[in-house]
Protein backbone atom coordinates (compact mmCIF):
# COMPACT_ATOMS: atom_id res chain seq x y z
CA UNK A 1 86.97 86.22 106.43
CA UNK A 2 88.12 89.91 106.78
CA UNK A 3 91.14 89.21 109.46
CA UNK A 4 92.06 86.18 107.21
CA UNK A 5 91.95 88.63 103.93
CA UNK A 6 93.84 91.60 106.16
CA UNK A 7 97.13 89.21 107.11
CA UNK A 8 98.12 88.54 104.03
CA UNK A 9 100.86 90.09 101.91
CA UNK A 10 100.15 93.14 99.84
CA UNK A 11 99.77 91.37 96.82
CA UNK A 12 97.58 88.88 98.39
CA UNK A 13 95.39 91.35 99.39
CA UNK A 14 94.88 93.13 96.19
CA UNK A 15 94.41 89.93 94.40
CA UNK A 16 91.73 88.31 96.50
CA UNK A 17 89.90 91.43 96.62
CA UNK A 18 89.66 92.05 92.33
CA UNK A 19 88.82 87.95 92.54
CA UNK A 20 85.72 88.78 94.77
CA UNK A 21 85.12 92.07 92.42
CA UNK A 22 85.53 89.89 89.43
CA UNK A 23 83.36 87.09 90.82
CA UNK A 24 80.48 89.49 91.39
CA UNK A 25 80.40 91.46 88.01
CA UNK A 26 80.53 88.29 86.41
CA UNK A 27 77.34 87.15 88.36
CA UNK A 28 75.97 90.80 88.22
CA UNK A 29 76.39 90.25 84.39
CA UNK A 30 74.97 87.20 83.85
CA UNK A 31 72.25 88.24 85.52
CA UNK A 32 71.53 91.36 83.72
CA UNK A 33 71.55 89.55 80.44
CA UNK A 34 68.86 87.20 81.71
CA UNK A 35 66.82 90.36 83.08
CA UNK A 36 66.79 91.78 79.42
CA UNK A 37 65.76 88.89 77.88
CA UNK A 38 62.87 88.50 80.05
CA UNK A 39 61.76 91.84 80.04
CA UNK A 40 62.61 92.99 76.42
CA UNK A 41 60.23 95.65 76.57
CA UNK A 42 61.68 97.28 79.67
CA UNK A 43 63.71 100.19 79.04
CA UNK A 44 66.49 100.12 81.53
CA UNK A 45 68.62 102.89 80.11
CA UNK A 46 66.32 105.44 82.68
CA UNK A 47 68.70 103.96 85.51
CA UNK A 48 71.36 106.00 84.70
CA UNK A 49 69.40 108.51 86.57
CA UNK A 50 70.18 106.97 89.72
CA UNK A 51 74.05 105.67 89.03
CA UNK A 52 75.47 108.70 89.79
CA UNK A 53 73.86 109.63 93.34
CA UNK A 54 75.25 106.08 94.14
CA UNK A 55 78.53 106.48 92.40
CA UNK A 56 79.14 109.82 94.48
CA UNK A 57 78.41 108.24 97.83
CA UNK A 58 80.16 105.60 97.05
CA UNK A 59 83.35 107.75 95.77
CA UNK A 60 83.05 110.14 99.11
CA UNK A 61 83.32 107.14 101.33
CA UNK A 62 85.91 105.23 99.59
CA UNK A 63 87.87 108.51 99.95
CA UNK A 64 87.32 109.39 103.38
CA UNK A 65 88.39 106.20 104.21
CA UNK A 66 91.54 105.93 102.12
CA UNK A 67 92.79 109.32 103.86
CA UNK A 68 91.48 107.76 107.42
CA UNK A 69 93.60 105.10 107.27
CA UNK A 70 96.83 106.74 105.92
CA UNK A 71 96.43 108.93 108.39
CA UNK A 72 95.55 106.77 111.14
CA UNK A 73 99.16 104.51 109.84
CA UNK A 74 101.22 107.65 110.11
CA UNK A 75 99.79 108.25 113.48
CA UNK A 76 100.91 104.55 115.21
CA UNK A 77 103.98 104.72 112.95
CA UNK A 78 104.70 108.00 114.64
CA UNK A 79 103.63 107.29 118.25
CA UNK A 80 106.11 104.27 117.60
CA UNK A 81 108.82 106.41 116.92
CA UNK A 82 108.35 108.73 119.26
CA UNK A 83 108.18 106.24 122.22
CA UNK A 84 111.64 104.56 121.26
CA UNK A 85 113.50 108.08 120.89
CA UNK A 86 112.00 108.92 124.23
CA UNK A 87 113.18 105.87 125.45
CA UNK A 88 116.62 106.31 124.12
CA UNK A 89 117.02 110.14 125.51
CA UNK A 90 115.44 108.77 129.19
CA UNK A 91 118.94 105.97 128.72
CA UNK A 92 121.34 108.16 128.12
CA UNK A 93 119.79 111.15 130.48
CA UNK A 94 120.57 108.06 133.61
CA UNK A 95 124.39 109.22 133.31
CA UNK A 96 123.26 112.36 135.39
CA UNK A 97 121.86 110.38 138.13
CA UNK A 98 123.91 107.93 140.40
CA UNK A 99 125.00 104.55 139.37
CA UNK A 100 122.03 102.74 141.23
CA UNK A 101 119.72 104.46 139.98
CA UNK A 102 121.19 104.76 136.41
CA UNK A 103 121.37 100.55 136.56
CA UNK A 104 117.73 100.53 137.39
CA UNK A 105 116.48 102.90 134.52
CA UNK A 106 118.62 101.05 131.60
CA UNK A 107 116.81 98.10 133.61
CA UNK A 108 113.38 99.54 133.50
CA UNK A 109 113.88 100.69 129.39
CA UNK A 110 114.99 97.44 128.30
CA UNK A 111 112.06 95.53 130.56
CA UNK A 112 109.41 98.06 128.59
CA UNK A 113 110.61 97.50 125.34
CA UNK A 114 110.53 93.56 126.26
CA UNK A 115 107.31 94.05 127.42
CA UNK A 116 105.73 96.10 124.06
CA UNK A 117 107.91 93.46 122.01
CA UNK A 118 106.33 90.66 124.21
CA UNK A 119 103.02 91.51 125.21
CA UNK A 120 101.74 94.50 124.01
CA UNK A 121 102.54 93.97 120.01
CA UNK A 122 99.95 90.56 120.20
CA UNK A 123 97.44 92.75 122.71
CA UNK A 124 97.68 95.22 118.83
CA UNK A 125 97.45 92.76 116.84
CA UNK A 126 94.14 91.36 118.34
CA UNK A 127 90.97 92.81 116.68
CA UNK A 128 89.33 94.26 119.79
CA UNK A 129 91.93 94.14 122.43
CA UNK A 130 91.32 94.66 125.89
CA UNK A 131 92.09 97.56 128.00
CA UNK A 132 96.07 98.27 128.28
CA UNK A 133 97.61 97.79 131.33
CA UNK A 134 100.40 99.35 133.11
CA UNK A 135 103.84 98.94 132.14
CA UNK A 136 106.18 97.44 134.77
CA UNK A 137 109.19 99.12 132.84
CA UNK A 138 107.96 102.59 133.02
CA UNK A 139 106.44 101.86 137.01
CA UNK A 140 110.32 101.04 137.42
CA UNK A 141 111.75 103.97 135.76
CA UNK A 142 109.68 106.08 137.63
CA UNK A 143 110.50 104.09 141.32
CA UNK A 144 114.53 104.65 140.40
CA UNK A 145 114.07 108.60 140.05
CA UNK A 146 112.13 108.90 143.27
CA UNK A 147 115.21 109.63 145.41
CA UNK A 148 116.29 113.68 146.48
CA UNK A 149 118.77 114.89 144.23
CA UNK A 150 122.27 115.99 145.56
CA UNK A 151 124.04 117.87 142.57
CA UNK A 152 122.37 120.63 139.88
CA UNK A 153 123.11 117.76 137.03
CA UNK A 154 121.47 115.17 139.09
CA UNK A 155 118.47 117.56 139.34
CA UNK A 156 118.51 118.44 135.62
CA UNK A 157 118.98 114.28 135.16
CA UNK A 158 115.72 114.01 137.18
CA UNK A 159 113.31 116.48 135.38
CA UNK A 160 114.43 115.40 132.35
CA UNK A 161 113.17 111.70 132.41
CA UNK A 162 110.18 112.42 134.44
CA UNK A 163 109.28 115.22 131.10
CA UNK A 164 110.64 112.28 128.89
CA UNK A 165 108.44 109.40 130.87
CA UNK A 166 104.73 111.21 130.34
CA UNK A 167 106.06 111.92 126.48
CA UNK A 168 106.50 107.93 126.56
CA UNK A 169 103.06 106.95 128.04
CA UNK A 170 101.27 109.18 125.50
CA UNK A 171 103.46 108.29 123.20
CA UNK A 172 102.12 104.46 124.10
CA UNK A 173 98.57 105.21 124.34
CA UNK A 174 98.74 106.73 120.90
CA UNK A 175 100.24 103.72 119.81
CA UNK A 176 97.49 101.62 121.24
CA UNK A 177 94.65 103.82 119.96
CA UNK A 178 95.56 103.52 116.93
CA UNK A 179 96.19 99.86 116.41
CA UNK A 180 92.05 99.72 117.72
CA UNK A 181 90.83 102.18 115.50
CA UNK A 182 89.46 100.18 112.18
CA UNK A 183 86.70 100.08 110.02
CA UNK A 184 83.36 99.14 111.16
CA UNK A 185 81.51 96.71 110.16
CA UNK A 186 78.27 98.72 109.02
CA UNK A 187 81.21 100.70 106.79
CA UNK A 188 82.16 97.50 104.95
CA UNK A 189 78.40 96.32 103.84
CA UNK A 190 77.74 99.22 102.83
CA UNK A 191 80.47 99.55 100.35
CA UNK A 192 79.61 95.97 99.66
CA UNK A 193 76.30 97.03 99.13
CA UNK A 194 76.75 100.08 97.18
CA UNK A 195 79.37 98.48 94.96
CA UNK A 196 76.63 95.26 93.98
CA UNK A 197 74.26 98.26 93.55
CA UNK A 198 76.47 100.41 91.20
CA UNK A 199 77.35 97.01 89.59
CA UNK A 200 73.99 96.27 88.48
CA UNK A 201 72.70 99.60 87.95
CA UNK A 202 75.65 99.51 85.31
CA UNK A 203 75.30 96.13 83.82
CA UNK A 204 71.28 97.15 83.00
CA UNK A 205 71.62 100.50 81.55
CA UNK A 206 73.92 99.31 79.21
CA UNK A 207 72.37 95.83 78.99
CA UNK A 208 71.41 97.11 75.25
CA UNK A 209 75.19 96.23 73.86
CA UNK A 210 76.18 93.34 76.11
CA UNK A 211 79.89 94.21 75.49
CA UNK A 212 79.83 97.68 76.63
CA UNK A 213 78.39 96.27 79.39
CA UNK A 214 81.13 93.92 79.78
CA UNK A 215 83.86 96.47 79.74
CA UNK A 216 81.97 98.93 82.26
CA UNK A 217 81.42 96.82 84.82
CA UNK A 218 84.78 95.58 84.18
CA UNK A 219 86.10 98.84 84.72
CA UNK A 220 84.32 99.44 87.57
CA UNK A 221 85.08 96.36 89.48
CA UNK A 222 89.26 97.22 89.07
CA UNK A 223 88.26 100.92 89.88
CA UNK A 224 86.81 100.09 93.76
CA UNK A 225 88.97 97.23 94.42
CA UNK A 226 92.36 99.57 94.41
CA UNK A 227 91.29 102.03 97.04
CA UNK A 228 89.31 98.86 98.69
CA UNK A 229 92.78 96.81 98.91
CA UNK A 230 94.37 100.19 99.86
CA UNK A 231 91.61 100.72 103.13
CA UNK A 232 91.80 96.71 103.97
CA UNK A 233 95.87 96.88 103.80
CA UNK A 234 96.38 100.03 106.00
CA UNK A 235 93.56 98.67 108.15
CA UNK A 236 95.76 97.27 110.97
CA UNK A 237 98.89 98.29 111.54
CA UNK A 238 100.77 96.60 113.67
CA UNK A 239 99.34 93.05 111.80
CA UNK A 240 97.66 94.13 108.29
CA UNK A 241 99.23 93.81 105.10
CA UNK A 242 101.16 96.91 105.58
CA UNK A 243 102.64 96.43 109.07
CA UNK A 244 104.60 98.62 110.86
CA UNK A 245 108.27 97.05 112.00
CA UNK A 246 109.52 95.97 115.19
CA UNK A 247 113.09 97.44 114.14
CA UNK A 248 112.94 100.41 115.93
CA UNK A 249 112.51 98.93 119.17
CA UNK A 250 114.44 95.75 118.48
CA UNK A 251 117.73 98.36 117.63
CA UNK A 252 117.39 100.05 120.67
CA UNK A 253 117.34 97.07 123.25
CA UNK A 254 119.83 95.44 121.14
CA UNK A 255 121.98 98.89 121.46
CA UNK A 256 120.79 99.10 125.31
CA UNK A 257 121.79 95.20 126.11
CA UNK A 258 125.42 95.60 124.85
């Protein structure tokens, strides 16, 4: 139910999630007025006591995990970016290096970026993807600067995509990291939980004027389900409902292949 929710478009997501939130206060509700008229006597206003413990846990983690996941976007966005400039810097350092082993770096850079376009972008878009592998482009970059450099250019050529090839494979494992690092599961029930909680704690202290009720719950149910879209859209992001593009790669093979 959550991968289904997290594919869909932005406005998709924020929409089913205030249905669900809407679905619940209105059961939350109706249940509330049915607990008051059972138990007239009961003075439920002494909940408020415990409301606010709940609301502040509930506020802290909804926080945390709003920042988590911006952050955690910005990281794969920029491990992304940094892999494809230090792709493009390793294609046009080949010019130092001789023309067979230039032709087999442009070779090697254009096979990776296939092969992250290909392979790797599904292997992030999984839920728990298994372990990445080694690339064949890089493995070939590497083989066509293994020779003994003959001129001071050609040595500079040499250092300079062997510095630019480990900046590339962290670069990539950065990338990967973060495309497995979501929320847990035991994170979403208890928001879940805490939210029902708050919900009803809500609905029965002010179960006295039904339509106060009506609008705090209300209120409450719009309030969690913006940072809750928010933490469920930035969730994945190479296949959530903000995704991070392709273009950056695609421009550079397309620039590479001409």
């Amino acid at each position: 139910m959550l991968i289904f929710i997290q594919e869909q478009s932005q406005q998709c997501i924020f929409l089913i999630v205030i249905s669900i939130a809407a679905l619940c206060a209105a059961v939350v509700l109706c249940a509330a007025r049915l607990a008051k008229a059972r138990f007239a006597d009961v003075t439920f206003a002494t909940m408020s006591t415990a409301i606010v413990p709940m609301g502040t846990i509930l506020g802290l983690i909804l926080g945390f995990l709003t920042q988590r996941e911006w952050e955690n976007f910005d990281a794969a966005s920029r491990a992304l970016y940094q892999e494809t400039t230090q792709l493009n810097q390793i294609a046009s350092a080949s010019s130092l290096l001789p023309e067979s082993s230039r032709n087999r770096i442009l070779t090697g850079v254009k096979e990776h970026i296939r092969h992250v376009l290909d392979v790797e972008w599904k292997l992030m878009s999984a839920e728990y993807a298994s372990t990445l592998y080694r690339a064949p482009g890089l493995a070939a970059i590497k083989s066509a600067i293994a020779f003994e450099p003959n001129t001071q250019s050609e040595r500079l050529g040499q250092q300079f995509i062997l510095g630019a090839l480990s900046e590339v494979a962290t670069a990539r494992m950065n990338r990967f990291r973060s495309s497995q690092t979501q929320v847990a599961p035991i994170v979403w029930a208890s928001i879940i939980v805490l939210s029902i909680l708050l919900m009803i704690g809500i609905a029965l202290t002010l179960s006295g004027t039904f339509t106060v009720a009506i609008c705090a719950v209300a209120l409450f149910a719009v309030t969690v389900s913006l940072p809750l879209s928010i933490i469920v859209s930035f969730d994945r992001p190479f296949s959530g409902g903000v995704t991070i593009a392709k273009d950056p790669m695609q421009e550079l093979l397309k620039y590479l292949s001409q």
